[in-house]
N, C-alpha and C. Protein backbone atom coordinates (compact mmCIF):
# COMPACT_ATOMS: atom_id res chain seq x y z
N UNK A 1 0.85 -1.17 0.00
CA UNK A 1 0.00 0.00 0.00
C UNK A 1 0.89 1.23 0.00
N UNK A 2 0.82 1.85 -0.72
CA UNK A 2 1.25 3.66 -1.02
C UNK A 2 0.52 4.35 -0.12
N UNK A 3 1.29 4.72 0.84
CA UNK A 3 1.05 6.13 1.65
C UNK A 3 2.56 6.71 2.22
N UNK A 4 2.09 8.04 2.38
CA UNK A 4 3.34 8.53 3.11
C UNK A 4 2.83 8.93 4.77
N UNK A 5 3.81 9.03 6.16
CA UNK A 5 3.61 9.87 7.02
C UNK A 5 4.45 10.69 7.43
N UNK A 6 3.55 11.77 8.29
CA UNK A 6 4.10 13.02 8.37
C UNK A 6 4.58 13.13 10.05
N UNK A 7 5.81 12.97 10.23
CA UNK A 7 5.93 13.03 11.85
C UNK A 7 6.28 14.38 11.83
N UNK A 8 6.27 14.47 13.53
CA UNK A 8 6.46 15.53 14.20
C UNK A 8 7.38 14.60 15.53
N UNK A 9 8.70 15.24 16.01
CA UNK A 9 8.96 14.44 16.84
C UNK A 9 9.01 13.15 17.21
N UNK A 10 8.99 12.83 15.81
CA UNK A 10 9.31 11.27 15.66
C UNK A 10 8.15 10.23 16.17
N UNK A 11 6.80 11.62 15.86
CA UNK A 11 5.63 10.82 16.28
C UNK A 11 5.00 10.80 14.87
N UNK A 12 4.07 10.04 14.66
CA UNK A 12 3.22 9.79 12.96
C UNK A 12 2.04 10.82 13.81
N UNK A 13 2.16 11.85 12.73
CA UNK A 13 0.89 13.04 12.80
C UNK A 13 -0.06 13.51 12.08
N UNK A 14 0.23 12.86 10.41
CA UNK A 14 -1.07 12.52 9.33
C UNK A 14 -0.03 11.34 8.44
N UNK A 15 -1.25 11.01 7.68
CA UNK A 15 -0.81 9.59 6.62
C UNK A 15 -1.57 10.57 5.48
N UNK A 16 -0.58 10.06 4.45
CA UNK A 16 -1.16 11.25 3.18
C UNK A 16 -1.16 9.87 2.28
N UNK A 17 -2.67 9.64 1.89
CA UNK A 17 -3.23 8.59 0.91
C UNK A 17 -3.37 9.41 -0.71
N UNK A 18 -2.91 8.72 -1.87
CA UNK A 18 -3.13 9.62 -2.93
C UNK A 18 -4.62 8.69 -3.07
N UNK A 19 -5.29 10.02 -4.15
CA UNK A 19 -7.05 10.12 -3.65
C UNK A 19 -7.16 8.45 -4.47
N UNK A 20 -7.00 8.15 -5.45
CA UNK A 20 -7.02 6.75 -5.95
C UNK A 20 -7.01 5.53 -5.31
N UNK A 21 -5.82 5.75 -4.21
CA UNK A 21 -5.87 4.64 -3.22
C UNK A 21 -7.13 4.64 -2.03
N UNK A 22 -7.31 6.33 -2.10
CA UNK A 22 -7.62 6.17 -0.85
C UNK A 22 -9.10 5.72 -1.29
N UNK A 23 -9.66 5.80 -2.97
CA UNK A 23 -11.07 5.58 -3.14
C UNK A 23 -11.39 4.35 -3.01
N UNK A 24 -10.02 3.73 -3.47
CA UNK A 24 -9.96 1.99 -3.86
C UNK A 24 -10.16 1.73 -2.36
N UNK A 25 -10.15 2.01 -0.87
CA UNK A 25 -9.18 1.62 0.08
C UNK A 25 -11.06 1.21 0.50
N UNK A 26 -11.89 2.74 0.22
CA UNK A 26 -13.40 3.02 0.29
C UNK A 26 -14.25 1.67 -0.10
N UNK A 27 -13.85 1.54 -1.64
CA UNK A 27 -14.73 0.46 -2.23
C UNK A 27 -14.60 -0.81 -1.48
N UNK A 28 -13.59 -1.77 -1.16
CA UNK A 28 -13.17 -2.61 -0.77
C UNK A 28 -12.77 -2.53 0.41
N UNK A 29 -13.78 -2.43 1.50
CA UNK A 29 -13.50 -2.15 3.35
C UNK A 29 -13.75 -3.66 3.42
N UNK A 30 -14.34 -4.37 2.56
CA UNK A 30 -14.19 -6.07 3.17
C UNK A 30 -12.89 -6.93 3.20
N UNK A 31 -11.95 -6.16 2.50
CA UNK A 31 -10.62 -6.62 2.39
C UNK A 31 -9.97 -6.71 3.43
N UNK A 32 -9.33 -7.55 3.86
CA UNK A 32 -8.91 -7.86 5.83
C UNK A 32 -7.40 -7.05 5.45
N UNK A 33 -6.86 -6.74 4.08
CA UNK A 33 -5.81 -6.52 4.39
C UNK A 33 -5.54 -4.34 4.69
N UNK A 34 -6.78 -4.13 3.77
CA UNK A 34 -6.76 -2.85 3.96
C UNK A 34 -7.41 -2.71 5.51
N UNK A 35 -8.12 -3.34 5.92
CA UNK A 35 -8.92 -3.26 7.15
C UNK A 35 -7.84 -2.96 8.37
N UNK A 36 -6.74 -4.05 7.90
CA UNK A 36 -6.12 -3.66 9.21
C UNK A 36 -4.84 -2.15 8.92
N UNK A 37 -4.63 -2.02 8.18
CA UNK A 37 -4.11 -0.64 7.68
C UNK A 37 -4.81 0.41 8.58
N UNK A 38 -6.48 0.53 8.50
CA UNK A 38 -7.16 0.82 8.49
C UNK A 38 -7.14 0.94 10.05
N UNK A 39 -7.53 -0.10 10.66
CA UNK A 39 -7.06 -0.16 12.18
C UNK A 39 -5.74 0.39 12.89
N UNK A 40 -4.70 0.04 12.31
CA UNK A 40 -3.57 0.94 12.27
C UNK A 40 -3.53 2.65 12.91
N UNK A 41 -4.49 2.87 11.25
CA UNK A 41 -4.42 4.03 11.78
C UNK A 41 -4.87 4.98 12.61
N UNK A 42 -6.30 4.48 12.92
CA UNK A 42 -6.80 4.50 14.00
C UNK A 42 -6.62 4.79 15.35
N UNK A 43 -5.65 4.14 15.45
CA UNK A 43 -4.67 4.32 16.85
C UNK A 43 -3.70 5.68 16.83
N UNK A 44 -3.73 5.95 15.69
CA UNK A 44 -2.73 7.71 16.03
C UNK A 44 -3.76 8.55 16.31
N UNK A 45 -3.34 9.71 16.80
CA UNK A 45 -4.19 10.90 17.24
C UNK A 45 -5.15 11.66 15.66
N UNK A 46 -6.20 11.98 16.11
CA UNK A 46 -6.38 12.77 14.93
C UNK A 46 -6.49 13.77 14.96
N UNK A 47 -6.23 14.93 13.96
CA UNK A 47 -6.25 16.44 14.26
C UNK A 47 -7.40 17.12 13.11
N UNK A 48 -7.51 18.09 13.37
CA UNK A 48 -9.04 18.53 12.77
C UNK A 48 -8.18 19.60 11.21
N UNK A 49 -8.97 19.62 10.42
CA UNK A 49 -8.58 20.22 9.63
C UNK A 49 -7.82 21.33 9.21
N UNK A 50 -7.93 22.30 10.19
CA UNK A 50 -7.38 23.49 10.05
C UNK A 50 -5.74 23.47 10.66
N UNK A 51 -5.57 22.30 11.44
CA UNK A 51 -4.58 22.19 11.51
C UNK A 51 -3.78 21.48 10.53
N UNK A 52 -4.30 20.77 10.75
CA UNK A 52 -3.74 19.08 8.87
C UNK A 52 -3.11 20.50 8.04
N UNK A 53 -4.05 21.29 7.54
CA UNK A 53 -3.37 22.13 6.52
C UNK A 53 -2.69 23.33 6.48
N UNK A 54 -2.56 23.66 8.48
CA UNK A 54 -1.13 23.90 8.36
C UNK A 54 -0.10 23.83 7.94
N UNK A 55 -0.33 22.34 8.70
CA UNK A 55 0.87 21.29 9.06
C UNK A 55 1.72 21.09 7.24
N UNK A 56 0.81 21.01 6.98
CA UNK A 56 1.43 20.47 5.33
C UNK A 56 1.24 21.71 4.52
N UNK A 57 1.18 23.12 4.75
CA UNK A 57 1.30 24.45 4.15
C UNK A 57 2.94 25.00 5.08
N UNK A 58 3.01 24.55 5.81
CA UNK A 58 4.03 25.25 6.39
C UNK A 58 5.56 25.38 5.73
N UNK A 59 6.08 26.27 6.10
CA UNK A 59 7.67 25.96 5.53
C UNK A 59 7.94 25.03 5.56
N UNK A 60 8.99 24.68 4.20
CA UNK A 60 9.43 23.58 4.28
C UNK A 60 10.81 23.30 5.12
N UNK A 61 11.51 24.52 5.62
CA UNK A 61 12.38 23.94 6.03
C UNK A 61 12.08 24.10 7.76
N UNK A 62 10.99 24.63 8.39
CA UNK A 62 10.40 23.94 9.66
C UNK A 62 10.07 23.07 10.15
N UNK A 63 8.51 22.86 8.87
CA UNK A 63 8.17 21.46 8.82
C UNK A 63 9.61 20.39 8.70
N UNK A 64 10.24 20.08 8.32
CA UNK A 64 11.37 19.20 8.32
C UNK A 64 11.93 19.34 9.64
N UNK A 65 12.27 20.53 10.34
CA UNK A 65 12.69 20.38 11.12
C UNK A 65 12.25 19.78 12.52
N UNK A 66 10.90 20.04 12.43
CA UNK A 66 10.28 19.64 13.49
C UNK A 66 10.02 18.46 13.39
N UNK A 67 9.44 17.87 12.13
CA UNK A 67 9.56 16.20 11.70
C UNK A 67 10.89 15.45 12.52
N UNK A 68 12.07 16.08 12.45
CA UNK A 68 13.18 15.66 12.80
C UNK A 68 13.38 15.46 14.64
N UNK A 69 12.47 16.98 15.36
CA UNK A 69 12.53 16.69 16.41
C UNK A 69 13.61 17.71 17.10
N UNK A 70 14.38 18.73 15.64
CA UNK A 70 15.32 19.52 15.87
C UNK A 70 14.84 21.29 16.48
N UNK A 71 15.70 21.66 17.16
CA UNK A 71 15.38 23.34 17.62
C UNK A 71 15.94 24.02 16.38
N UNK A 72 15.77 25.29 16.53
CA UNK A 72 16.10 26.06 15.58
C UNK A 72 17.82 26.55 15.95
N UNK A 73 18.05 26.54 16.99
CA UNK A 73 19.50 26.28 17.80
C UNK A 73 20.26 24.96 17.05
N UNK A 74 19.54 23.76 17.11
CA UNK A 74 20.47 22.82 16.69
C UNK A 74 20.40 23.01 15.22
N UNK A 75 19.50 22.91 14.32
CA UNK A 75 19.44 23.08 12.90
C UNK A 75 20.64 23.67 12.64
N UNK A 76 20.76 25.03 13.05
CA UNK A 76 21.97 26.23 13.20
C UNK A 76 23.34 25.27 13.12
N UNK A 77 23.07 24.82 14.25
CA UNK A 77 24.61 23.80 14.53
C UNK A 77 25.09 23.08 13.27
N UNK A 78 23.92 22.17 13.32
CA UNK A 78 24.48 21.36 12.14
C UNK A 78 24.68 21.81 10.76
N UNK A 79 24.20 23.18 10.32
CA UNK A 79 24.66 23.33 8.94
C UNK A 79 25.95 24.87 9.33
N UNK A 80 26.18 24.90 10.26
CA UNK A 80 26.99 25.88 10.42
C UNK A 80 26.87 27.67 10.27
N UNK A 81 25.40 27.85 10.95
CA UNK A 81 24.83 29.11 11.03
C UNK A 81 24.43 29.45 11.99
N UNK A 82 23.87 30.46 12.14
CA UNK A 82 23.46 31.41 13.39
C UNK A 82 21.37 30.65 13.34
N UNK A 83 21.29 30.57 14.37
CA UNK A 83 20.06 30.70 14.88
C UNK A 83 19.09 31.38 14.08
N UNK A 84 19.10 32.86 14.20
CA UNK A 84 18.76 34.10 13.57
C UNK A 84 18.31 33.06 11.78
N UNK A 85 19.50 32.99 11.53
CA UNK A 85 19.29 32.67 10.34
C UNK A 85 18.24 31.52 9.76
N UNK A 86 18.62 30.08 10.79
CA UNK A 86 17.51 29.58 10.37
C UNK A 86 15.99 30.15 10.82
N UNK A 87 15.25 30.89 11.74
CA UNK A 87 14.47 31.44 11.56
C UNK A 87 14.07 31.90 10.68
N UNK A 88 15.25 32.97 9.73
CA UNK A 88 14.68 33.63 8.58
C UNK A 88 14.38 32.69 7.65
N UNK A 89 15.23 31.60 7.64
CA UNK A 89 14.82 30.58 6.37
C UNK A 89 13.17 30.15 6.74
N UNK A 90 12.84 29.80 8.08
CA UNK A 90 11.21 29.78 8.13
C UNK A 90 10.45 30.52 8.17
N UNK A 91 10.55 31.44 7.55
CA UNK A 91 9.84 32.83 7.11
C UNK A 91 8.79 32.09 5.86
N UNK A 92 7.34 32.05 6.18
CA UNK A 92 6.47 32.09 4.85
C UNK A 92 6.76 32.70 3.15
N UNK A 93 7.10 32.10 2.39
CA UNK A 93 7.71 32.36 1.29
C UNK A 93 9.27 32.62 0.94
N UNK A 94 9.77 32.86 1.76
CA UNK A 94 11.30 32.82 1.99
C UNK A 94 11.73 32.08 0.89
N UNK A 95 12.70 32.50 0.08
CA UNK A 95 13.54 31.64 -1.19
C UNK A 95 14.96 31.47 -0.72
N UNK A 96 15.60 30.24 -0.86
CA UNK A 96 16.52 29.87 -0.81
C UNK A 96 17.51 29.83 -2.00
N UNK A 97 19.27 30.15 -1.52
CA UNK A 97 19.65 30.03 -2.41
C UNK A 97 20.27 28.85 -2.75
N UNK A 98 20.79 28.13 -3.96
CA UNK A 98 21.27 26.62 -4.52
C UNK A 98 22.35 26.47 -3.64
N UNK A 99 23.12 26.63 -3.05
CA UNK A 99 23.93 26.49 -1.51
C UNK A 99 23.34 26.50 -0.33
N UNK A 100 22.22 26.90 -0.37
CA UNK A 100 21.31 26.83 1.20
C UNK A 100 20.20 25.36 0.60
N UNK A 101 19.87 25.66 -0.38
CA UNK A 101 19.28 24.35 0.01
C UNK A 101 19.89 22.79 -0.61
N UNK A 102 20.84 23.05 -0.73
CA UNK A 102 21.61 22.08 -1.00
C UNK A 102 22.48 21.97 0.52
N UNK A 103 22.64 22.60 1.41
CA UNK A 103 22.68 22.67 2.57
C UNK A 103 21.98 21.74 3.57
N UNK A 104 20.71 22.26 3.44
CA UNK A 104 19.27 21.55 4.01
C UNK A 104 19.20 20.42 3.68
N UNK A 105 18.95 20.19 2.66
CA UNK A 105 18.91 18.32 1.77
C UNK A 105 19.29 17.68 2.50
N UNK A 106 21.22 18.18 2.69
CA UNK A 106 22.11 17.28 3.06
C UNK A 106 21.49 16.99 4.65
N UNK A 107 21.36 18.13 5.13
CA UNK A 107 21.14 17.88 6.59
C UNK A 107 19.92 16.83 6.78
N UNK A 108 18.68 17.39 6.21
CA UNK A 108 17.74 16.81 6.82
C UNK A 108 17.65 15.09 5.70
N UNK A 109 18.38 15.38 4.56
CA UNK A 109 18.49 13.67 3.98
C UNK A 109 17.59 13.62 3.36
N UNK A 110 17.34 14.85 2.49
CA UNK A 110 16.18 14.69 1.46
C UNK A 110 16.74 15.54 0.10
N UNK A 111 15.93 15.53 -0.62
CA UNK A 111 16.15 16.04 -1.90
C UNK A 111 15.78 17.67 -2.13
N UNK A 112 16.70 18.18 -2.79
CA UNK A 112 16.86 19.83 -2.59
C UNK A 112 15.48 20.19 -3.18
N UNK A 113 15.01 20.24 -4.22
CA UNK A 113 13.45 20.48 -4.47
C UNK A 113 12.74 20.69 -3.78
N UNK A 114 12.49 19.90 -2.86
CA UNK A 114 11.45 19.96 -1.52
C UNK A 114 11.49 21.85 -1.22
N UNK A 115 12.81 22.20 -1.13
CA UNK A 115 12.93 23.72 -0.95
C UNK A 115 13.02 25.15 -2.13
N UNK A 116 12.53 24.44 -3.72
CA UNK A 116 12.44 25.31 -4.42
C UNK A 116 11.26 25.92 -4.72
């Protein structure tokens, strides 16, 4: 099954179903194998909408960070900047330059896009 999740603190805080699966997942609830997926998820917390689309509108290089579980102090550390700075990088719309987010990638172990 195709899904992704979204931690926070190394906790699972939404499961992002693409809509296809998630219709197929609809039609076929007699299936024991989606069922228990299904049960699965159940057991994480759920959050109400306005937050969900925060959570997944937010900067990308916050959101990552907080996925990670990191302060804005340590982020700093590990790519070799001031505090100050990563703040500004979580500034709403904030553009990065091809050395900063080739920076980020490395750190957080993802692919530089995520930040263009």
């Amino acid at each position: 099954m195709e899904y992704q999740t979204i931690r926070e603190n190394g906790k699972v805080k939404f499961v992002v179903l693409p809509v296809k699966l998630f219709e197929a997942i609809l039609d076929r609830m007699e299936d024991e194998s989606d069922l228990h997926h299904i049960r699965e998820a159940k057991s994480e917390p759920l959050y109400d909408q306005n937050e969900a689309e925060d959570y997944i509108f937010m900067n990308p290089v916050k959101r990552e960070r907080l996925e990670k579980g990191w302060t804005q102090e340590e982020l700093a550390r590990r790519i070799g900047v001031k505090q100050a700075t990563v703040a500004k990088w979580e500034r709403q719309g904030a553009v990065y330059r091809k050395s900063t987010r080739e920076k980020l990638a490395k750190s957080f172990g993802i692919n530089e896009t995520s930040f263009s």
